[in-house]
Protein backbone atom coordinates (compact mmCIF):
# COMPACT_ATOMS: atom_id res chain seq x y z
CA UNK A 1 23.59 -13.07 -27.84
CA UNK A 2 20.63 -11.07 -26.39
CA UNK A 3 19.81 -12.52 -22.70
CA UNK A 4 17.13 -13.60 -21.13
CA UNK A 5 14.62 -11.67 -19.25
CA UNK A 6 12.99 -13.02 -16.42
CA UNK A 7 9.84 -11.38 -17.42
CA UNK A 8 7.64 -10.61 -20.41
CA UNK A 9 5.92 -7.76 -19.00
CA UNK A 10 5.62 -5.63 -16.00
CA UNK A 11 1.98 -4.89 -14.17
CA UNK A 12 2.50 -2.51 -11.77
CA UNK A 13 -0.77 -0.45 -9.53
CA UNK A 14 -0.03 3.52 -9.41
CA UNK A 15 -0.82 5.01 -5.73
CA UNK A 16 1.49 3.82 -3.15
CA UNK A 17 3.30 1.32 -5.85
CA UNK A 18 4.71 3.66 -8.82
CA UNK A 19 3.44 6.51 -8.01
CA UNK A 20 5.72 8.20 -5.14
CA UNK A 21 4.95 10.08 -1.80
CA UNK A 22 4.05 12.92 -3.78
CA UNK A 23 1.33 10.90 -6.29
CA UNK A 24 4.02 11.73 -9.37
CA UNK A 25 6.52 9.46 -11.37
CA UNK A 26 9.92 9.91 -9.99
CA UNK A 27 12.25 10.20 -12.54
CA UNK A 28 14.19 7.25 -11.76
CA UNK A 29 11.51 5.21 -12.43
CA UNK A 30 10.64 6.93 -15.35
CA UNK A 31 14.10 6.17 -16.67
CA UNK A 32 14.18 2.79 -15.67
CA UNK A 33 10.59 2.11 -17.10
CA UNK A 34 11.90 3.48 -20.43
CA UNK A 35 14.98 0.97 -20.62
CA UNK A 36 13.01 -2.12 -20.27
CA UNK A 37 10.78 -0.73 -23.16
CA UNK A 38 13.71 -0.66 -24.94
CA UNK A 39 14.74 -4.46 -23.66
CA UNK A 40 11.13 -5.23 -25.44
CA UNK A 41 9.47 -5.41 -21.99
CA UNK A 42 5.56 -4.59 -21.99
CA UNK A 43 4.29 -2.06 -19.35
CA UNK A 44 1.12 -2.62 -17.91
CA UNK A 45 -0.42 0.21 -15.30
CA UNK A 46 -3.03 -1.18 -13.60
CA UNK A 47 -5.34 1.25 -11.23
CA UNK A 48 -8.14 2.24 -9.54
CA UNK A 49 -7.88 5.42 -11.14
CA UNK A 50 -9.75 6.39 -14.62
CA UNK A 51 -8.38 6.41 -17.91
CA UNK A 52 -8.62 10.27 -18.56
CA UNK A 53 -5.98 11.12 -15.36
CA UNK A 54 -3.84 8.14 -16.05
CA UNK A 55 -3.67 8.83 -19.61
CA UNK A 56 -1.98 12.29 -18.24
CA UNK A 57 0.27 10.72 -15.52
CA UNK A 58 2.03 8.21 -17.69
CA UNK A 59 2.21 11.06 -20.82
CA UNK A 60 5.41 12.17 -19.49
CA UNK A 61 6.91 8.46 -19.60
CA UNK A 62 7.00 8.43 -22.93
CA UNK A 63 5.56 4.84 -23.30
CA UNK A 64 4.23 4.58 -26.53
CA UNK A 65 3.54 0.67 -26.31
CA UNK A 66 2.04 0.93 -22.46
CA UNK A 67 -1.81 -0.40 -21.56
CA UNK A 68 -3.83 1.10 -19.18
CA UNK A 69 -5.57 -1.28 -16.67
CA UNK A 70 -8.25 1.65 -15.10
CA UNK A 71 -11.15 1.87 -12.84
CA UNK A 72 -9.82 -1.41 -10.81
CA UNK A 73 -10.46 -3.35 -14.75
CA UNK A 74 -13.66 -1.50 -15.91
CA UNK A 75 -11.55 -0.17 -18.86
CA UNK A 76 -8.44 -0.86 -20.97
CA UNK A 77 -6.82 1.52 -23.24
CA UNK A 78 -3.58 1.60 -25.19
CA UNK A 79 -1.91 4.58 -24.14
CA UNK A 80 -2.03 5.61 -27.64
CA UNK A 81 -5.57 6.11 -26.58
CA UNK A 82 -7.47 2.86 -28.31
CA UNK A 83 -10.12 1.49 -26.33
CA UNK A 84 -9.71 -2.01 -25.98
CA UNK A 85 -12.45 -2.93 -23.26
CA UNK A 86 -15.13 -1.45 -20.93
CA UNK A 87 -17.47 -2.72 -18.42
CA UNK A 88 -20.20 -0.64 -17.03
CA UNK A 89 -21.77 -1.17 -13.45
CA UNK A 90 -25.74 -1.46 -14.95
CA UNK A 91 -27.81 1.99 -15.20
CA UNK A 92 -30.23 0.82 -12.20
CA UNK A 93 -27.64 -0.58 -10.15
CA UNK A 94 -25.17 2.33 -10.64
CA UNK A 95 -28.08 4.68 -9.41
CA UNK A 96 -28.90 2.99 -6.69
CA UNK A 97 -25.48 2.47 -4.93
CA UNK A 98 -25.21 6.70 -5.56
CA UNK A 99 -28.06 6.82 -3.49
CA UNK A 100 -27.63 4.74 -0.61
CA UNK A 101 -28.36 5.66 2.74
CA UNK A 102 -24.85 6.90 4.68
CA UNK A 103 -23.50 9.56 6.94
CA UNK A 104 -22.86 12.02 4.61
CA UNK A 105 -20.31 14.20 7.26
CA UNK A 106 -18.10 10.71 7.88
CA UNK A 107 -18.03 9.36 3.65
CA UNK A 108 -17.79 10.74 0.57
CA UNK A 109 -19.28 9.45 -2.42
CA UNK A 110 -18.04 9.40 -5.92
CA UNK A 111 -18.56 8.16 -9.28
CA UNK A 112 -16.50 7.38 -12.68
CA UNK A 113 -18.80 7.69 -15.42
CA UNK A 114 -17.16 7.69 -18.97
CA UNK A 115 -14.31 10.68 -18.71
CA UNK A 116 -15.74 12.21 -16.04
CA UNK A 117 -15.26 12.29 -11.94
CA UNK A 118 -18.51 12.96 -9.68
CA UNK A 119 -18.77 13.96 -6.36
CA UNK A 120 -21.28 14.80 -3.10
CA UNK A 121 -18.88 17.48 -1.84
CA UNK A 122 -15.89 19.38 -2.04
CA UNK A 123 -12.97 17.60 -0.46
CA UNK A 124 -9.39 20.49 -0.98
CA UNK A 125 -7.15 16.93 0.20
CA UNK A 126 -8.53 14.65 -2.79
CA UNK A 127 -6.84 17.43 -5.45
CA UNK A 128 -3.23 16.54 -3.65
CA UNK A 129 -3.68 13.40 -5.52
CA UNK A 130 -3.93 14.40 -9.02
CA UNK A 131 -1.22 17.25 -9.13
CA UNK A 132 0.07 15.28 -11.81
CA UNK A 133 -2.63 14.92 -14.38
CA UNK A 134 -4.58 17.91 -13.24
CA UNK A 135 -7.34 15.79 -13.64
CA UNK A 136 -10.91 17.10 -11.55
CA UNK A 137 -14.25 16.68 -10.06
CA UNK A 138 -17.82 17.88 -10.61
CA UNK A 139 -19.26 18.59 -7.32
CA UNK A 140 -23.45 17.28 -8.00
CA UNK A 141 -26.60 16.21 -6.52
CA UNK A 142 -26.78 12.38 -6.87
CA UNK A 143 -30.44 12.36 -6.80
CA UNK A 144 -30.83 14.21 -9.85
CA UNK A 145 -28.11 12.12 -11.36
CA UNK A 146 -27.93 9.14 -13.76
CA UNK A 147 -26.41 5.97 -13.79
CA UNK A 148 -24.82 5.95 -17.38
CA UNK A 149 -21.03 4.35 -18.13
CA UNK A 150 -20.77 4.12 -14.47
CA UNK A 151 -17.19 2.60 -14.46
CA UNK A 152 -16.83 2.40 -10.43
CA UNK A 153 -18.88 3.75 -7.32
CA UNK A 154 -16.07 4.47 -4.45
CA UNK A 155 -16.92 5.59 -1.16
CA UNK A 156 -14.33 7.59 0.83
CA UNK A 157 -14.38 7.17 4.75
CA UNK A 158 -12.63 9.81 7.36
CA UNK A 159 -11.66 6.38 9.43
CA UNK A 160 -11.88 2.86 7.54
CA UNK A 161 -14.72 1.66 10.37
CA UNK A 162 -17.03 3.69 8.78
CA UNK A 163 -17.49 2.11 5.88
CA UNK A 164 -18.19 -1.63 7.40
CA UNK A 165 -21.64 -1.04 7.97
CA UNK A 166 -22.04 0.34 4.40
CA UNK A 167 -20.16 -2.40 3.21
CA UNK A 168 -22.10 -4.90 4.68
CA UNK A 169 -25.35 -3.70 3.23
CA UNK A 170 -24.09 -3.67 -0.49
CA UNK A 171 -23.52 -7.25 0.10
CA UNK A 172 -26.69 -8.36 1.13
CA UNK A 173 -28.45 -6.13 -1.48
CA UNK A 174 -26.53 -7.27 -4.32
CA UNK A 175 -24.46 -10.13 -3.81
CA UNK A 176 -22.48 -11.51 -6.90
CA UNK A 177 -23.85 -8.56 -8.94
CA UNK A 178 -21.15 -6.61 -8.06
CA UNK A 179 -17.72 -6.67 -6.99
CA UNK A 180 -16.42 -4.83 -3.59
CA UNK A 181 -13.05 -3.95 -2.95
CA UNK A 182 -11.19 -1.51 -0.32
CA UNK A 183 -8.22 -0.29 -2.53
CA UNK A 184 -7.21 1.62 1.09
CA UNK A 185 -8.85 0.78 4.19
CA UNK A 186 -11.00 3.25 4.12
CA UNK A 187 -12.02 3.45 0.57
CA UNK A 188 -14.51 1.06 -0.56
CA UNK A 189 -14.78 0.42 -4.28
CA UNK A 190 -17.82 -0.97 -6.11
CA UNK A 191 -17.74 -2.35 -10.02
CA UNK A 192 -19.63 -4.27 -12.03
CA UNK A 193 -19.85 -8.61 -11.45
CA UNK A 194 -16.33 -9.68 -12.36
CA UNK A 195 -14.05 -6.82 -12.57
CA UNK A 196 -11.00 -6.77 -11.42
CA UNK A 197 -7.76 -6.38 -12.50
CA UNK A 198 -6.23 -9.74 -12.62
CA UNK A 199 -9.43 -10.28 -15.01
CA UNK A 200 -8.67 -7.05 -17.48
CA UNK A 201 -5.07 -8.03 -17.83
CA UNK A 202 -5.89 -11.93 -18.36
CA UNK A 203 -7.88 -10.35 -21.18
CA UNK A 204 -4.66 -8.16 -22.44
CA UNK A 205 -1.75 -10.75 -22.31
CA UNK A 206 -3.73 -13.14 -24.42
CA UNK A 207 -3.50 -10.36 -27.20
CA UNK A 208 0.12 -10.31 -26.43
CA UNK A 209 0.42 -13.91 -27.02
CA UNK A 210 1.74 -15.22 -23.36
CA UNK A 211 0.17 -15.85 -20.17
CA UNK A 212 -0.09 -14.36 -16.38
CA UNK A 213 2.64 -16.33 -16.02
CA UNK A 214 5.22 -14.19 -17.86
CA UNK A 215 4.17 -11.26 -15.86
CA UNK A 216 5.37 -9.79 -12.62
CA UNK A 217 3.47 -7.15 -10.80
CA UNK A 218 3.84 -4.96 -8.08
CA UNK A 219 0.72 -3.58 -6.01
CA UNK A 220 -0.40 -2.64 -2.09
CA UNK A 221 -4.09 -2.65 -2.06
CA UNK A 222 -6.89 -5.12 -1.74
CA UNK A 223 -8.03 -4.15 -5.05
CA UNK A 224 -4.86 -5.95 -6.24
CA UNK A 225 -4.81 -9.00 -4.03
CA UNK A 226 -6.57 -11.34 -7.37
CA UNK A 227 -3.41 -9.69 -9.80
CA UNK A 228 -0.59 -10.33 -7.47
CA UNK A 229 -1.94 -14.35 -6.39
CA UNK A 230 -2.24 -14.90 -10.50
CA UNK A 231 0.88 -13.57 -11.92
CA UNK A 232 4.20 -15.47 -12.17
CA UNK A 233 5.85 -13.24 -9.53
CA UNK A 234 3.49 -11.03 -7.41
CA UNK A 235 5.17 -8.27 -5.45
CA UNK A 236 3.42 -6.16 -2.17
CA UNK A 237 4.99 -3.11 -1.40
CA UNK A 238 6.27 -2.15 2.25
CA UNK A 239 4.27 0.38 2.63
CA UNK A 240 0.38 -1.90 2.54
CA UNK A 241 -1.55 -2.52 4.80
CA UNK A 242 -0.31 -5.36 7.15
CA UNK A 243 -3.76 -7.08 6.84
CA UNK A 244 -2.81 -7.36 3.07
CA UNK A 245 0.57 -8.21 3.95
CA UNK A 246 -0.86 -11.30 6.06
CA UNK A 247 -3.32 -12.23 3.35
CA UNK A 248 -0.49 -12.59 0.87
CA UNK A 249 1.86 -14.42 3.20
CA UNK A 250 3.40 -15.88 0.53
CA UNK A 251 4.23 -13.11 -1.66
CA UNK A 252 7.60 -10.85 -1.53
CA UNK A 253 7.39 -8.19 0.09
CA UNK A 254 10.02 -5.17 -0.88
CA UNK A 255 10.80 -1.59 -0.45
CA UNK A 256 8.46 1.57 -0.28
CA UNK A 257 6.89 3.89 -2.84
CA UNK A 258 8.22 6.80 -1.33
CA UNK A 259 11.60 5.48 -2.07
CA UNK A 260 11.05 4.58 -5.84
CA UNK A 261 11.32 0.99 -4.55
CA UNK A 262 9.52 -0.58 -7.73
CA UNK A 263 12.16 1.22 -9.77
CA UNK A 264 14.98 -0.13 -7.53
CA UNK A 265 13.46 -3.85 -7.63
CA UNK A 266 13.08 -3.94 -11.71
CA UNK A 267 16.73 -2.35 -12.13
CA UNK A 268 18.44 -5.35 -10.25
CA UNK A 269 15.62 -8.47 -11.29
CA UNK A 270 16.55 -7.71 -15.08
CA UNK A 271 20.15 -6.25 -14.66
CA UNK A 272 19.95 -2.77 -15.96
């Protein structure tokens, strides 16, 4: 008789969840990923990151099944490479948060339009992060920009304080037309009204025929606080903030990402 598994499907962020200290997929949690494929478990990667340098981070997984959660919910692929949904920050909107008034030597500003990464400036650190996929910028003038299949707007602080007063004024400008979320203290994201990624994967269960409540997911950012409060289980990794960590008192919290922890907690929960 085949047993029980405490969970249909597995939701899990990348940076500082999956992803370990140096932004890759240990091979332990590659290998333990595969097996609950195999078990009939569905994998569901759910980022802030866009489609085109997730796409190459999971390759290597070999996950043929998998669905991409990207851009904090803007889009969902199969990893197959099927678009399944997309929400776009509107043209006038998008513009305008490009070209908002900050200090330009304290935050960076980028965009995620379609397949393709924007930035103000050069910034050597940000490549660190996508060693993996290999994936790149486009160094521009925003002002001579456009505002097309803006996915997300994400502003990138030296010190999380100086986003607050940047933050403030996108709320009073545009209220409930957007949503606002600090993935990392200092990185404040910007999509359209209603994305998130507790939304994009209500949307994605229902094609799998069973509910948030079958899920378990596994996250450390404020951009995942709405995922981990509607799941059945909702995990927060050791290494998040503590002001997430008090926010979601009443979630578990387990090991680090630099340790492979997700891949530790999934082998014992379903007994591999």
């Amino acid at each position: 008789m085949q047993k029980s598994l405490p969970f249909r499907a597995i939701v899990s962020d990348l940076d500082g969840t999956l992803l370990n200290a140096h932004h890759k997929v240990g091979d332990f949690t590659i290998e333990i990923l595969q097996k609950l494929a195999q078990q009939g478990v569905d994998i569901f990667l759910a980022t802030g990151r866009n489609y085109p340098d997730v796409k190459h981070i999971v390759s290597r997984i070999n996950l043929a099944d998998a669905m991409l959660i990207t851009s904090n919910g803007a889009r969902t692929n199969k990893l197959s490479g099927e678009m399944l949904s997309n929400h776009y920050l509107p043209e006038n909107i998008a513009f305008e948060l490009m070209n908002v008034d900050f200090d330009e030597d304290r935050i960076c500003l980028n965009s995620y339009q379609g397949d393709d990464w924007f930035i103000n400036k050069d910034i050597p650190a940000f490549k660190d992060f996508y060693v993996e996929s290999g994936y790149g910028y486009q160094v521009i003038d925003f002002s001579c920009h456009h505002g097309r299949q803006t996915e997300k707007v994400c502003y990138v602080a030296k010190e999380a304080d100086d986003l607050n007063v940047l933050e403030q004024a996108i709320f009073q400008k545009y209220g409930t037309l957007v949503q606002v979320a600090r993935s990392l203290p200092y990185c404040l994201e910007v999509n359209n009204q209603g994305v998130c990624k507790a939304a994009a994967l209500e949307k994605l269960v229902k094609l799998k025929d069973y509910t948030m409540a079958d899920c378990i997911a596994f996250g450390d950012g404020f951009n995942d606080v709405e995922m981990l409060e509607s799941v059945g289980k909702g995990c927060v990794m050791g290494n998040a903030d503590p002001k997430l960590k008090a926010q979601l008192f009443a979630n578990e919290v387990i090991g680090f990402n630099k340790d492979e922890a997700v891949a530790h907690y999934l082998k014992a929960l379903f007994e591999l």
